[in-house]
PDB file of N, CA and C in Angstrom:
ATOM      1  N   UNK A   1       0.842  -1.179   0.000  1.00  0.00           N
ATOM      2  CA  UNK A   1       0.000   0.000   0.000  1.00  0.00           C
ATOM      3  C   UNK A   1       0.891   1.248   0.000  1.00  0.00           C
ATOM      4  N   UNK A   2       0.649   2.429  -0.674  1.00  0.00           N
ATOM      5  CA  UNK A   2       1.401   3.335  -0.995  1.00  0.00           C
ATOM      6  C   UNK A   2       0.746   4.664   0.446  1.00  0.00           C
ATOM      7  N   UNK A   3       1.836   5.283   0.324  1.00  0.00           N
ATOM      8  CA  UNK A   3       1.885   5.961   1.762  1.00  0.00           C
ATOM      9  C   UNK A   3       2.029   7.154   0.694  1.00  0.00           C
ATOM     10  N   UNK A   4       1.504   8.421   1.047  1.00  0.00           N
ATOM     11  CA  UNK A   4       1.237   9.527   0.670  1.00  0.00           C
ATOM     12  C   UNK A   4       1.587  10.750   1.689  1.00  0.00           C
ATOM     13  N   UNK A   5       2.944  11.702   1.486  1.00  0.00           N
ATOM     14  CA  UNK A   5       3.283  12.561   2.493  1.00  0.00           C
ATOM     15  C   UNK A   5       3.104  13.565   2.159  1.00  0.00           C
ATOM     16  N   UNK A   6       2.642  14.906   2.964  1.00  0.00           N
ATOM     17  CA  UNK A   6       2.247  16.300   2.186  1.00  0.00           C
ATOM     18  C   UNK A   6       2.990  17.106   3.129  1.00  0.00           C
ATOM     19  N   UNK A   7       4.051  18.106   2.921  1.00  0.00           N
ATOM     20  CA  UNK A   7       4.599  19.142   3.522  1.00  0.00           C
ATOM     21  C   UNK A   7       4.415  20.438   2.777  1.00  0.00           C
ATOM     22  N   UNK A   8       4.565  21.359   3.931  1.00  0.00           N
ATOM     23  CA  UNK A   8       4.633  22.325   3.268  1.00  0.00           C
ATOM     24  C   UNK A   8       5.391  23.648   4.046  1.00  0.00           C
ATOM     25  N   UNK A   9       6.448  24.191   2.935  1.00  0.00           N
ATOM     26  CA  UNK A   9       7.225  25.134   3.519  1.00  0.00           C
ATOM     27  C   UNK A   9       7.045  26.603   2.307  1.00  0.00           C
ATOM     28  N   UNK A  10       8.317  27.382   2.872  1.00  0.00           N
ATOM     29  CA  UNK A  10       7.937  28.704   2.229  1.00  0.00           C
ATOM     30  C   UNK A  10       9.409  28.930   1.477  1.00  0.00           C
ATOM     31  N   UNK A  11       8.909  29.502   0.310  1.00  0.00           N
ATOM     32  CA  UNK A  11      10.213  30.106  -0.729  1.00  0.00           C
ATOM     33  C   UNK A  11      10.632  31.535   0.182  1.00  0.00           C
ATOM     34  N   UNK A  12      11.425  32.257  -0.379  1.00  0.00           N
ATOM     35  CA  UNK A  12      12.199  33.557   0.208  1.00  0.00           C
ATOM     36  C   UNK A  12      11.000  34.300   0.526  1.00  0.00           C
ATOM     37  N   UNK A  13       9.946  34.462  -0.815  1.00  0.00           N
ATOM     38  CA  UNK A  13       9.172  35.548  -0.677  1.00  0.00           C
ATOM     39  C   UNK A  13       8.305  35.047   0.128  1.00  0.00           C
ATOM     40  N   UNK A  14       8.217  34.286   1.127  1.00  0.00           N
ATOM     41  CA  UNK A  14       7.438  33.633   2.208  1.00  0.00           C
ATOM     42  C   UNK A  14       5.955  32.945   1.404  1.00  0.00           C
ATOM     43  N   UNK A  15       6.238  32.852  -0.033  1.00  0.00           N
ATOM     44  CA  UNK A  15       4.928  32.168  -0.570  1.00  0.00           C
ATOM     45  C   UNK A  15       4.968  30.351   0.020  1.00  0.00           C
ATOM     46  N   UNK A  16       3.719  30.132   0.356  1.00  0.00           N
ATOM     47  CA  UNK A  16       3.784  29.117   0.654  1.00  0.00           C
ATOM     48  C   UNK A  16       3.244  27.779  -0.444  1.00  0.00           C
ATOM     49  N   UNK A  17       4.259  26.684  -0.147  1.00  0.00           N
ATOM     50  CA  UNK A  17       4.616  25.794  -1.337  1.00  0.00           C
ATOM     51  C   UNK A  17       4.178  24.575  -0.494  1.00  0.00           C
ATOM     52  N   UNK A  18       3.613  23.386  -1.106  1.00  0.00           N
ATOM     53  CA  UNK A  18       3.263  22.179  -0.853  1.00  0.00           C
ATOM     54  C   UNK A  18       3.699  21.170  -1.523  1.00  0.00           C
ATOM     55  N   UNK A  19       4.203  20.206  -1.017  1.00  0.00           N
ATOM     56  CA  UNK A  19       5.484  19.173  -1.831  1.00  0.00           C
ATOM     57  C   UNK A  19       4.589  17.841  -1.358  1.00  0.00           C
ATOM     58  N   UNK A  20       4.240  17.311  -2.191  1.00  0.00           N
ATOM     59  CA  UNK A  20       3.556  15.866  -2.116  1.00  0.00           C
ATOM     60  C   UNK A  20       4.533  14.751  -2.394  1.00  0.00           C
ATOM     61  N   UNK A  21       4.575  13.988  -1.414  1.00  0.00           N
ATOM     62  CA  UNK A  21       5.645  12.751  -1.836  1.00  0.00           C
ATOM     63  C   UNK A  21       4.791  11.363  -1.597  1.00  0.00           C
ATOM     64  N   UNK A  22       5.314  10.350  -2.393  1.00  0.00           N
ATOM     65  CA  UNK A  22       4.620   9.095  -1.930  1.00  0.00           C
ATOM     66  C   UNK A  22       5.905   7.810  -2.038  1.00  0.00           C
ATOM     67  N   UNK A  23       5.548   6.686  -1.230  1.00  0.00           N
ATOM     68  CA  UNK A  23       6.512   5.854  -1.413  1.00  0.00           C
ATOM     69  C   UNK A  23       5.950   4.802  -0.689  1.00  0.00           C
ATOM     70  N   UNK A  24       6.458   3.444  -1.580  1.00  0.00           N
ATOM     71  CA  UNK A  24       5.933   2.334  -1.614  1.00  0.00           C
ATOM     72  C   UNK A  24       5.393   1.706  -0.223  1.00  0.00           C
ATOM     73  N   UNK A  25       6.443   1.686   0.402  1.00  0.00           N
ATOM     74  CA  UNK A  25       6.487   0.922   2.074  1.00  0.00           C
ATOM     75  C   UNK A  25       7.573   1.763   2.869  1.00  0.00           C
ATOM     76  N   UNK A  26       7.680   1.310   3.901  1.00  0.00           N
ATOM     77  CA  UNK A  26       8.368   1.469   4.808  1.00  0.00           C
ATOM     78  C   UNK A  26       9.925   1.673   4.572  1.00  0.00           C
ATOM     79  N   UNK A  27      10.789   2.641   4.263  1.00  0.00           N
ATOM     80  CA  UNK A  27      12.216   2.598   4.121  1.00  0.00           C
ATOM     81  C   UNK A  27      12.207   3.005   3.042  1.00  0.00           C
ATOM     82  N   UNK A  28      11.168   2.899   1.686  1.00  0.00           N
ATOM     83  CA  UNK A  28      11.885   2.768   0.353  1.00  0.00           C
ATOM     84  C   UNK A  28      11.607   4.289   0.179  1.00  0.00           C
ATOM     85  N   UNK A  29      12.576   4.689  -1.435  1.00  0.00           N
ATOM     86  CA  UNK A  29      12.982   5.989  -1.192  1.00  0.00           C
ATOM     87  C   UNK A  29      11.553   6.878  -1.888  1.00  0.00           C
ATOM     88  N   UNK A  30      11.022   7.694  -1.584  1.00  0.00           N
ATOM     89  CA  UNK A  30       9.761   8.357  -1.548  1.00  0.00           C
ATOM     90  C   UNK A  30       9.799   9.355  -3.490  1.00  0.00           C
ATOM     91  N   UNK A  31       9.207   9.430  -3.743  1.00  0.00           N
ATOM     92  CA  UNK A  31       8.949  10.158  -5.019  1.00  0.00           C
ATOM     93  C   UNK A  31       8.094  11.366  -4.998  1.00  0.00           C
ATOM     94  N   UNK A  32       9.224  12.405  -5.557  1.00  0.00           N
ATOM     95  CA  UNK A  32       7.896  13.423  -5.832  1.00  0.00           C
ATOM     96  C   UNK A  32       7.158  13.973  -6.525  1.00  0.00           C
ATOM     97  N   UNK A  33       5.727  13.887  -6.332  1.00  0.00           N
ATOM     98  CA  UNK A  33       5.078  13.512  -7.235  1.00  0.00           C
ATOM     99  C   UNK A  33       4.212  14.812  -7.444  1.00  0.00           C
ATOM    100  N   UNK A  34       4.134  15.937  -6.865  1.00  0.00           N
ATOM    101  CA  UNK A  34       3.389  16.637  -7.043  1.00  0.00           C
ATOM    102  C   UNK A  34       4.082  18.688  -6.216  1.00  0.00           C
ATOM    103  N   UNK A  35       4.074  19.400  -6.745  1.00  0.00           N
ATOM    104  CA  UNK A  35       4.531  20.916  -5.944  1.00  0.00           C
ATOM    105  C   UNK A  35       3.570  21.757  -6.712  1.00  0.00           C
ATOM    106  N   UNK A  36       2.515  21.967  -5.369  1.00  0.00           N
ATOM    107  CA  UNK A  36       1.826  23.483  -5.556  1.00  0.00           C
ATOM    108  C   UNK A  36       2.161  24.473  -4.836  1.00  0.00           C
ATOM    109  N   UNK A  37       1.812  25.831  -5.362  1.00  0.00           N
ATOM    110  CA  UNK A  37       2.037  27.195  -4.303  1.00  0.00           C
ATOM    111  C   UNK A  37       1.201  27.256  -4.499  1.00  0.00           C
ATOM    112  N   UNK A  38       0.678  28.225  -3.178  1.00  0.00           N
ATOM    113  CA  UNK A  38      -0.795  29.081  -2.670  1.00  0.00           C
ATOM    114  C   UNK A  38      -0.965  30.324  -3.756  1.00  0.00           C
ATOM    115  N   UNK A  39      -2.020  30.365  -3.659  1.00  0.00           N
ATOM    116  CA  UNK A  39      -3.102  31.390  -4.629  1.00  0.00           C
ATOM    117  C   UNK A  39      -3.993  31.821  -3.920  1.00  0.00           C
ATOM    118  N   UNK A  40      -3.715  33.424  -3.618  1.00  0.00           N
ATOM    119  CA  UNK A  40      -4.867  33.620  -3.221  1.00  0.00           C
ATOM    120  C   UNK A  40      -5.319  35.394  -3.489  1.00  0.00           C
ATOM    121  N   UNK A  41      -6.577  35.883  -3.233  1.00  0.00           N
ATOM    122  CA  UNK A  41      -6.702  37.269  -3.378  1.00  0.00           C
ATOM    123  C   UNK A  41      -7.477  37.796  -2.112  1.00  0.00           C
ATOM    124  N   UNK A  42      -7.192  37.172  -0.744  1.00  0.00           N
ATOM    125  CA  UNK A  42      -7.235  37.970   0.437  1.00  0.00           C
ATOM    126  C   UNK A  42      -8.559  37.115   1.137  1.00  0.00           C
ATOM    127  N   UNK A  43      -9.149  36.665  -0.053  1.00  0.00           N
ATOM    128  CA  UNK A  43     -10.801  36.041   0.498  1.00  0.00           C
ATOM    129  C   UNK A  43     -10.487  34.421   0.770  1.00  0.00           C
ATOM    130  N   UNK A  44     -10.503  34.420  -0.625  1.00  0.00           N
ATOM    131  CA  UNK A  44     -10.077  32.643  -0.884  1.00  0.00           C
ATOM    132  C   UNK A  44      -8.458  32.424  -1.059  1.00  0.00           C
ATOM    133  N   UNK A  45      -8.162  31.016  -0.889  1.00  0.00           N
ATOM    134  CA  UNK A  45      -6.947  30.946  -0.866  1.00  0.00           C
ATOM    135  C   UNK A  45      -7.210  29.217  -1.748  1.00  0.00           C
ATOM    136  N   UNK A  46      -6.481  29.299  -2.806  1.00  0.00           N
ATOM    137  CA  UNK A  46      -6.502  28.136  -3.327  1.00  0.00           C
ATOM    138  C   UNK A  46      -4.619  27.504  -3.764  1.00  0.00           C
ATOM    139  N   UNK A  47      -4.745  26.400  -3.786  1.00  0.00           N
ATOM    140  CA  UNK A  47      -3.333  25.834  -4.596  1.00  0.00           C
ATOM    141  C   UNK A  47      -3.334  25.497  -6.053  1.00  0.00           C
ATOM    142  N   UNK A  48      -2.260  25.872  -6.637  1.00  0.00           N
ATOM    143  CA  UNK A  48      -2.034  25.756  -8.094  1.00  0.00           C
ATOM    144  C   UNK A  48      -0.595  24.361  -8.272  1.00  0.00           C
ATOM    145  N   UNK A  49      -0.803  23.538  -9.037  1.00  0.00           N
ATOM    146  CA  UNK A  49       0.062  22.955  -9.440  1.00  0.00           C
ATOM    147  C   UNK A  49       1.238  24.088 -10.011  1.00  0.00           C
ATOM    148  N   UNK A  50       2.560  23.653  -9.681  1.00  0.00           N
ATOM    149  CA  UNK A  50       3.883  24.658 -10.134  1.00  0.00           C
ATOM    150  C   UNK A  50       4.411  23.904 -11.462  1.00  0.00           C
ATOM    151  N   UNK A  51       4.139  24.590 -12.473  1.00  0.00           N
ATOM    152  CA  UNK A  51       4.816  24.289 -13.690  1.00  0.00           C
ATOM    153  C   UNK A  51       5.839  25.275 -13.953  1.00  0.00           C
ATOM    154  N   UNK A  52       7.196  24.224 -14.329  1.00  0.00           N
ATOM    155  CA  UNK A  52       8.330  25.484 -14.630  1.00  0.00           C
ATOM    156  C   UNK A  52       8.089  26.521 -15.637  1.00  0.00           C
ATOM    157  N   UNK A  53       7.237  25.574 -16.763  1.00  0.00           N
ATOM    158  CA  UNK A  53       7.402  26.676 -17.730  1.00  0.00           C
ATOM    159  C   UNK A  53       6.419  27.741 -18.083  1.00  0.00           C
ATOM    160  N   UNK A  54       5.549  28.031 -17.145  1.00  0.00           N
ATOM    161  CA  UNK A  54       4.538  28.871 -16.735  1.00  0.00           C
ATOM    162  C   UNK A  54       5.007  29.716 -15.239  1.00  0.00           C
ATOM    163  N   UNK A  55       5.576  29.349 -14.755  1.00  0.00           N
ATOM    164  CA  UNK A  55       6.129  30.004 -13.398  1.00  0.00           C
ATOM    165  C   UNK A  55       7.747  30.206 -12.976  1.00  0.00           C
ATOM    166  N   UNK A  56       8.668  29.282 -14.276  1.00  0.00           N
ATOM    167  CA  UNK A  56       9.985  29.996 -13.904  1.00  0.00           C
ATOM    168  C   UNK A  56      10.532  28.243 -13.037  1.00  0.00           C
ATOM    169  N   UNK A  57      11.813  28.777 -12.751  1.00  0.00           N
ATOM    170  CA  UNK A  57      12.330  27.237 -11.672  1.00  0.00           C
ATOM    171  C   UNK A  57      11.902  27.387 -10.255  1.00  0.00           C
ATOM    172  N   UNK A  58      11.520  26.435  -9.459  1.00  0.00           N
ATOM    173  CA  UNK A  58      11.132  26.536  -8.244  1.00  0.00           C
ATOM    174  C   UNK A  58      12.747  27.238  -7.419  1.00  0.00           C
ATOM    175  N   UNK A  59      11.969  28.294  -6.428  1.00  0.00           N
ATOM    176  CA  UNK A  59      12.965  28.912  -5.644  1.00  0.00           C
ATOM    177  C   UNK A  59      14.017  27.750  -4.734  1.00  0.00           C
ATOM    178  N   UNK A  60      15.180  28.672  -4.349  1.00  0.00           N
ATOM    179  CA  UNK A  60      16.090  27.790  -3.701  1.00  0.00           C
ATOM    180  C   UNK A  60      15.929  27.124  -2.256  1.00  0.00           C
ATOM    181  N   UNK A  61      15.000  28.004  -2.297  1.00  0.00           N
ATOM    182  CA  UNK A  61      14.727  27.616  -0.718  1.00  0.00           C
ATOM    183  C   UNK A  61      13.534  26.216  -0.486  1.00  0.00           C
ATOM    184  N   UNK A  62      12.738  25.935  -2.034  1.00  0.00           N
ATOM    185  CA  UNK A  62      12.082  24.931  -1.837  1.00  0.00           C
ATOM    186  C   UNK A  62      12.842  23.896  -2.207  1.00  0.00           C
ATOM    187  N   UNK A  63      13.805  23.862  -3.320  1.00  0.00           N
ATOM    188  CA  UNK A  63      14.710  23.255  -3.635  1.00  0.00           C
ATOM    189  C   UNK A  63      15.485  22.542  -2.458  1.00  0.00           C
ATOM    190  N   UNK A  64      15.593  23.215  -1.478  1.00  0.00           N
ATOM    191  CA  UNK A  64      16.367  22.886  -0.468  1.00  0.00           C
ATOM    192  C   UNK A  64      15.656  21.985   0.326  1.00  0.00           C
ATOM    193  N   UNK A  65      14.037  22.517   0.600  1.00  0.00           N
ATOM    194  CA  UNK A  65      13.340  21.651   1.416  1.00  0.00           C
ATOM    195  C   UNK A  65      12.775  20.620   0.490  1.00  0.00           C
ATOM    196  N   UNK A  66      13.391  20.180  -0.598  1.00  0.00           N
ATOM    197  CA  UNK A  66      12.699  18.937  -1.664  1.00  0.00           C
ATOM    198  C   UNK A  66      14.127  17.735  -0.869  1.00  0.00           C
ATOM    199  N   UNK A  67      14.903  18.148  -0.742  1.00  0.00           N
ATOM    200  CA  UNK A  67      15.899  17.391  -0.241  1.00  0.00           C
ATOM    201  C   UNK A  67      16.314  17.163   0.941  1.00  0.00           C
ATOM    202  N   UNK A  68      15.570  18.089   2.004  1.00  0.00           N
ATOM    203  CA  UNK A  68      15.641  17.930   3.258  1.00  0.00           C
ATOM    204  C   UNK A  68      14.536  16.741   3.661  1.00  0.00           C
ATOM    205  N   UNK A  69      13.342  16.798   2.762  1.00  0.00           N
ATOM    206  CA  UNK A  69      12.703  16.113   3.405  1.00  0.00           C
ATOM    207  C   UNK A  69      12.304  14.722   2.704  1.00  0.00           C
ATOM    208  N   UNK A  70      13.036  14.849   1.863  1.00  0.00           N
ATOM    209  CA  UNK A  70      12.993  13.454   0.933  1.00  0.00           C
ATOM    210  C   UNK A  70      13.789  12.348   1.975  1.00  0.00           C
ATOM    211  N   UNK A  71      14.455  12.582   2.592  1.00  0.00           N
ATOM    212  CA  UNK A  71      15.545  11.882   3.570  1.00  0.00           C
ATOM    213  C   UNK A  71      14.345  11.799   4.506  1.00  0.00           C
ATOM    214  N   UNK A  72      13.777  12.828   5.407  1.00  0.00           N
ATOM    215  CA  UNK A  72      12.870  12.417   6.591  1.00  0.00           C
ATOM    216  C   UNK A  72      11.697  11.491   6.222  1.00  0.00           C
ATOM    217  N   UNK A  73      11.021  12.013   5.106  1.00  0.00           N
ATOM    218  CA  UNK A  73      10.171  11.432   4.461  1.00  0.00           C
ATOM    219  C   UNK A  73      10.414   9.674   4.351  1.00  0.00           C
ATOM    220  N   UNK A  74      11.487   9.412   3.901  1.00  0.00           N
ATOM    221  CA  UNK A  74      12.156   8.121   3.811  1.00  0.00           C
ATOM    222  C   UNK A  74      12.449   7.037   5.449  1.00  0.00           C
ATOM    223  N   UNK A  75      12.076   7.949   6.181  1.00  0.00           N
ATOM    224  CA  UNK A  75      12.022   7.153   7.230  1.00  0.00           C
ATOM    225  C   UNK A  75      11.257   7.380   8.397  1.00  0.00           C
ATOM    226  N   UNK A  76      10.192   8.178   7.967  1.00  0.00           N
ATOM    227  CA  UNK A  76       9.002   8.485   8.936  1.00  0.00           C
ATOM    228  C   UNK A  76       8.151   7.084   8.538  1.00  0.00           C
ATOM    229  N   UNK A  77       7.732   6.998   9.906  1.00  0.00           N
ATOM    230  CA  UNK A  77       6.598   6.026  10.039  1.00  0.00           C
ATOM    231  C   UNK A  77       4.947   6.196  10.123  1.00  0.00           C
TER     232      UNK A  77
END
């Protein structure tokens, strides 16, 4: 059964980003399968799938947390 992990941290400009990972079982190494940022205009607040070539490369700072937590991710229970 596939295990499904959702975090979510912030790029520089404090936009907030959601990193979906999933992975098979227990130990094995997790995939990511999905990065939205928040959308919103003060009322509603929705998430958008992040496509590079509509939005540019994901910032360094999510970059950073794609690899910080690919490791935790990999061994949370």
């Amino acid at each position: 059964m596939a295990q499904v992990f959702t975090i979510i941290t912030e790029s520089e400009d404090y936009r907030p980003y959601r990193l979906t990972f999933v992975r098979a079982n227990y130990g094995s190494f997790p995939k990511l399968t999905k990065v939205e940022r928040q959308q919103g205009n003060g009322r509603t607040v929705s998430w958008l799938r992040h496509d590079n070539a509509c939005h540019g490369e994901l910032p360094g700072m999510v970059v950073q947390a794609i690899a910080l937590h690919k490791d935790s991710v990999r061994t949370a229970r």
